[in-house]
Protein backbone atom coordinates (compact mmCIF):
# COMPACT_ATOMS: atom_id res chain seq x y z
CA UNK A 1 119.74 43.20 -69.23
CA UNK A 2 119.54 45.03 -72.52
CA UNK A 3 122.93 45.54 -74.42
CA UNK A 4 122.92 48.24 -77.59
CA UNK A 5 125.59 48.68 -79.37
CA UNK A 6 126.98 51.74 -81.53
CA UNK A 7 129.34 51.95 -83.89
CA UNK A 8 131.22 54.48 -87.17
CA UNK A 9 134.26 55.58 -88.15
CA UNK A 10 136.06 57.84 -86.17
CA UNK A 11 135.21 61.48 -86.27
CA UNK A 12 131.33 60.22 -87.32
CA UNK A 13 130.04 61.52 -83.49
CA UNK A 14 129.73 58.23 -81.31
CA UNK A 15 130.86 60.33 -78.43
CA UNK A 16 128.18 62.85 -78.67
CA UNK A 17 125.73 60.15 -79.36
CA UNK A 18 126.98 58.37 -76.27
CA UNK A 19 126.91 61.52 -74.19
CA UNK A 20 123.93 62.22 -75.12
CA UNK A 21 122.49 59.29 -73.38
CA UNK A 22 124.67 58.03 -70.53
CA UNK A 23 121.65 58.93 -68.33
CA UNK A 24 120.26 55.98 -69.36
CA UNK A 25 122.57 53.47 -68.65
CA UNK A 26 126.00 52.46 -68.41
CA UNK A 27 128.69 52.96 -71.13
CA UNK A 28 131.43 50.07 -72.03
CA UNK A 29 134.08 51.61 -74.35
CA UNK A 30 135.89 48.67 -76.31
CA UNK A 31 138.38 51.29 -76.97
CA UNK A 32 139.25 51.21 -72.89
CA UNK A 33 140.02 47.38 -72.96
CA UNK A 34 142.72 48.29 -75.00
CA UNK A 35 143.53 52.10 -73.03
CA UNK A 36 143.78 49.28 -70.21
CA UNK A 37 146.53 46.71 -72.01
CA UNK A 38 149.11 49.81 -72.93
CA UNK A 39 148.46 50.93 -68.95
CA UNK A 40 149.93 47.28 -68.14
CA UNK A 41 152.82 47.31 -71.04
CA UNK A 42 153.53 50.83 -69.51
CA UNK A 43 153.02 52.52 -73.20
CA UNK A 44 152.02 55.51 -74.19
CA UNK A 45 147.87 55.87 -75.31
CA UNK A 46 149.11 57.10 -79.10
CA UNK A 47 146.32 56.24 -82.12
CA UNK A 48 149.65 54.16 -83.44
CA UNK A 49 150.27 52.31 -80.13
CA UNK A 50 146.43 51.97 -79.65
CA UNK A 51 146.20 50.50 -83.02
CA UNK A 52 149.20 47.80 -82.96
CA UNK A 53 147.91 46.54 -79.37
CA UNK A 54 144.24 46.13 -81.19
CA UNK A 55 145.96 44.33 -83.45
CA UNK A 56 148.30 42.01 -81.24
CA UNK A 57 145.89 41.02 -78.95
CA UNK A 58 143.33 39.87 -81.99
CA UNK A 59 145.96 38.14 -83.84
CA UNK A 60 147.32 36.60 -80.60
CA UNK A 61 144.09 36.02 -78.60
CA UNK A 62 141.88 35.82 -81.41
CA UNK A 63 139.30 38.55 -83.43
CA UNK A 64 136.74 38.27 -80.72
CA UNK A 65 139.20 38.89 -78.05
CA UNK A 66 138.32 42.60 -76.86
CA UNK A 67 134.51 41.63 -77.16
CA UNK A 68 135.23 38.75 -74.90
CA UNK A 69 136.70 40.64 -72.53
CA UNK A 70 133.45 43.37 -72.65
CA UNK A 71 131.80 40.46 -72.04
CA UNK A 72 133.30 39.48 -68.63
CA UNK A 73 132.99 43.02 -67.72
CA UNK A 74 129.29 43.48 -68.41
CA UNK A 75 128.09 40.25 -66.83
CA UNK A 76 129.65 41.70 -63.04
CA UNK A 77 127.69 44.84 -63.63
CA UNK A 78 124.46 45.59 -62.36
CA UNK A 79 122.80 47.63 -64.64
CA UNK A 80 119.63 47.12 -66.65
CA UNK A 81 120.75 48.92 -70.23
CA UNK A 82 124.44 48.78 -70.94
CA UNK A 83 125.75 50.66 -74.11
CA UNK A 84 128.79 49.24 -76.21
CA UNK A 85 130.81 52.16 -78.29
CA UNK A 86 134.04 50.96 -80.30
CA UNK A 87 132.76 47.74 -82.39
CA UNK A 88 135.55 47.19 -84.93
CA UNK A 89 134.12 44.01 -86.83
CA UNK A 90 131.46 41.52 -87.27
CA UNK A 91 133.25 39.00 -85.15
CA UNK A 92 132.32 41.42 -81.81
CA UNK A 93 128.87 41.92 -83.17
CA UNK A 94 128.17 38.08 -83.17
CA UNK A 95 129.76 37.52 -79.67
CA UNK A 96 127.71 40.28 -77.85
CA UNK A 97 124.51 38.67 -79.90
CA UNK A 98 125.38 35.27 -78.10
CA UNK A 99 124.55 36.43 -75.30
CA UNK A 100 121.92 39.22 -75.81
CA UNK A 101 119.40 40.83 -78.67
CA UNK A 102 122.21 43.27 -78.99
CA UNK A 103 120.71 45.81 -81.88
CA UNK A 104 123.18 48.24 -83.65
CA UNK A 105 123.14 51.90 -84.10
CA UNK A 106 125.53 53.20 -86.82
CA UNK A 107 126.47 57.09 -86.50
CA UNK A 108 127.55 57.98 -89.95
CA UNK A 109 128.67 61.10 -91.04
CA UNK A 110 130.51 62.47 -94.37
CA UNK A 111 134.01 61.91 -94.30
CA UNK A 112 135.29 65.48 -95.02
CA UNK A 113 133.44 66.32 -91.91
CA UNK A 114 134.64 63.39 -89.61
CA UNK A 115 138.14 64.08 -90.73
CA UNK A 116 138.05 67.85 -89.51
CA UNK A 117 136.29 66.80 -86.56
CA UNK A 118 139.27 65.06 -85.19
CA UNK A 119 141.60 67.44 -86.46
CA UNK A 120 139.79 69.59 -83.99
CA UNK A 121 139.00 67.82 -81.05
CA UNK A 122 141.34 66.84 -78.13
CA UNK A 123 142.02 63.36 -77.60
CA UNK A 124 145.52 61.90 -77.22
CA UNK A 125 144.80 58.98 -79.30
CA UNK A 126 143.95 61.64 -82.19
CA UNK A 127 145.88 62.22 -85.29
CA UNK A 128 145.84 65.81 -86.55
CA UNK A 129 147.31 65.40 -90.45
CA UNK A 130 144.80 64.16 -92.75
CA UNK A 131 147.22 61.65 -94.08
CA UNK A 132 147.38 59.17 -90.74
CA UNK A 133 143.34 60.57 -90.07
CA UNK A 134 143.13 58.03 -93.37
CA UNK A 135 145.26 55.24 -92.42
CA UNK A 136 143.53 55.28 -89.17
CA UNK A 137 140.22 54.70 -91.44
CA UNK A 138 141.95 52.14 -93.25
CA UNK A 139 143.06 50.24 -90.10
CA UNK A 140 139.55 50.25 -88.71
CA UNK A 141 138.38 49.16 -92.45
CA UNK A 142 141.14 46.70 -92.31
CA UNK A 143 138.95 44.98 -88.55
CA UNK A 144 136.05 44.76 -90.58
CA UNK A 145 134.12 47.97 -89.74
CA UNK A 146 132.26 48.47 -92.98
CA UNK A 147 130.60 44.73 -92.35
CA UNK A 148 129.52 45.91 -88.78
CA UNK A 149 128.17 49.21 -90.33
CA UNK A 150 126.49 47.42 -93.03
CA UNK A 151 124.84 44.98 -90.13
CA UNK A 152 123.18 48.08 -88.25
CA UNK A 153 119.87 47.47 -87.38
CA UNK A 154 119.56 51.63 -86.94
CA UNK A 155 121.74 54.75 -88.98
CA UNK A 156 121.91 58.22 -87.82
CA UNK A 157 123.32 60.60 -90.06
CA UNK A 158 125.17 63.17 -88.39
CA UNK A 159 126.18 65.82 -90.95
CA UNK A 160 124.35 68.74 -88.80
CA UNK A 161 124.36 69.92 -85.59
CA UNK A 162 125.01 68.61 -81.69
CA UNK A 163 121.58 69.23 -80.50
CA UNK A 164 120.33 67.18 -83.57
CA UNK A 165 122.48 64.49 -82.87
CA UNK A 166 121.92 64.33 -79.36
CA UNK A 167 117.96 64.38 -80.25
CA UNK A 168 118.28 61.60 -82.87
CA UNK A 169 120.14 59.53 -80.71
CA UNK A 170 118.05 59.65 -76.93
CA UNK A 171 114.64 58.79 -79.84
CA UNK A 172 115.82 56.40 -81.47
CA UNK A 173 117.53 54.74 -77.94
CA UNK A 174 114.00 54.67 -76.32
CA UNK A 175 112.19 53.02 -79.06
CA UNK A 176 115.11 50.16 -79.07
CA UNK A 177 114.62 50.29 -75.26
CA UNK A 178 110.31 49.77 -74.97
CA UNK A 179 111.05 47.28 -77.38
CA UNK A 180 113.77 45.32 -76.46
């Protein structure tokens, strides 16, 4: 089984770099472990909700907990390349490489363009004022993000287009892949 995981700040393009190669294997968002945990409380999927179960369950159950949890999920799948999206710290990085190679792909992208990106897009976890767009950044800084970003064995900048993106992302995935 090869594992790769991806990870930036929000707005950087992780879902376009994910969609862009779902064909060639199956996607585990860490994000969805905790979608999952408000479904059982019976709360609402908010970016602040989202955010305050992330943080209960790791200072409860421990940093590693969502990884943990990815963990159990991918060893009952049978698939031969799984994809991780939604790394928050170094902690996750250094459970998934207990168990597997596990090499890193940062999407990066300037933060004047990340931050209008989400302003834009559709997602019900989504802030649309700049001002909470930044405290979300400084939650995810606050898990430890920059340290995972900094531990990327790969970076694509994504300051251009889709197509781009999509193209950097299914070349660079191969080469990881024929040499895992």
């Amino acid at each position: 089984m090869k594992v790769i995981g991806l990870c930036g700040l929000p707005g950087s393009g992780k879902s376009t770099a994910i969609n862009a190669i779902k064909d060639l294997g199956k996607i585990i968002n860490m994000g969805d472990v905790v979608r999952i945990e408000a479904k059982i409380r019976n709360l609402e999927p908010t970016d602040e909700i989202l955010g305050k179960i992330a943080k209960d369950l790791r200072e409860k159950e421990g940093e590693g907990i969502i990884a943990q949890k990815c963990v159990e999920l991918i060893k009952n799948l049978e698939a031969d390349i799984i994809f991780i999206d939604g790394i928050r710290s170094i902690t996750e990085v250094d459970i998934f490489r207990k168990h597997w190679k596990f090499p890193l792909i940062e999407i990066a992208a300037k933060d004047k363009l990340r931050y209008k990106r989400i302003a834009q897009r559709d997602r019900s976890d989504d802030s649309k004022d700049f001002i909470e767009i930044f405290e979300r950044d400084k939650r995810e800084i606050g898990f430890g993000i920059i340290n995972v970003l900094n531990e990327a064995n790969f970076k694509i900048t994504n300051n251009s287009t889709i197509k781009r993106l999509e193209k950097k992302t299914r070349e660079i995935v191969k080469t990881i892949i024929n040499s895992y």
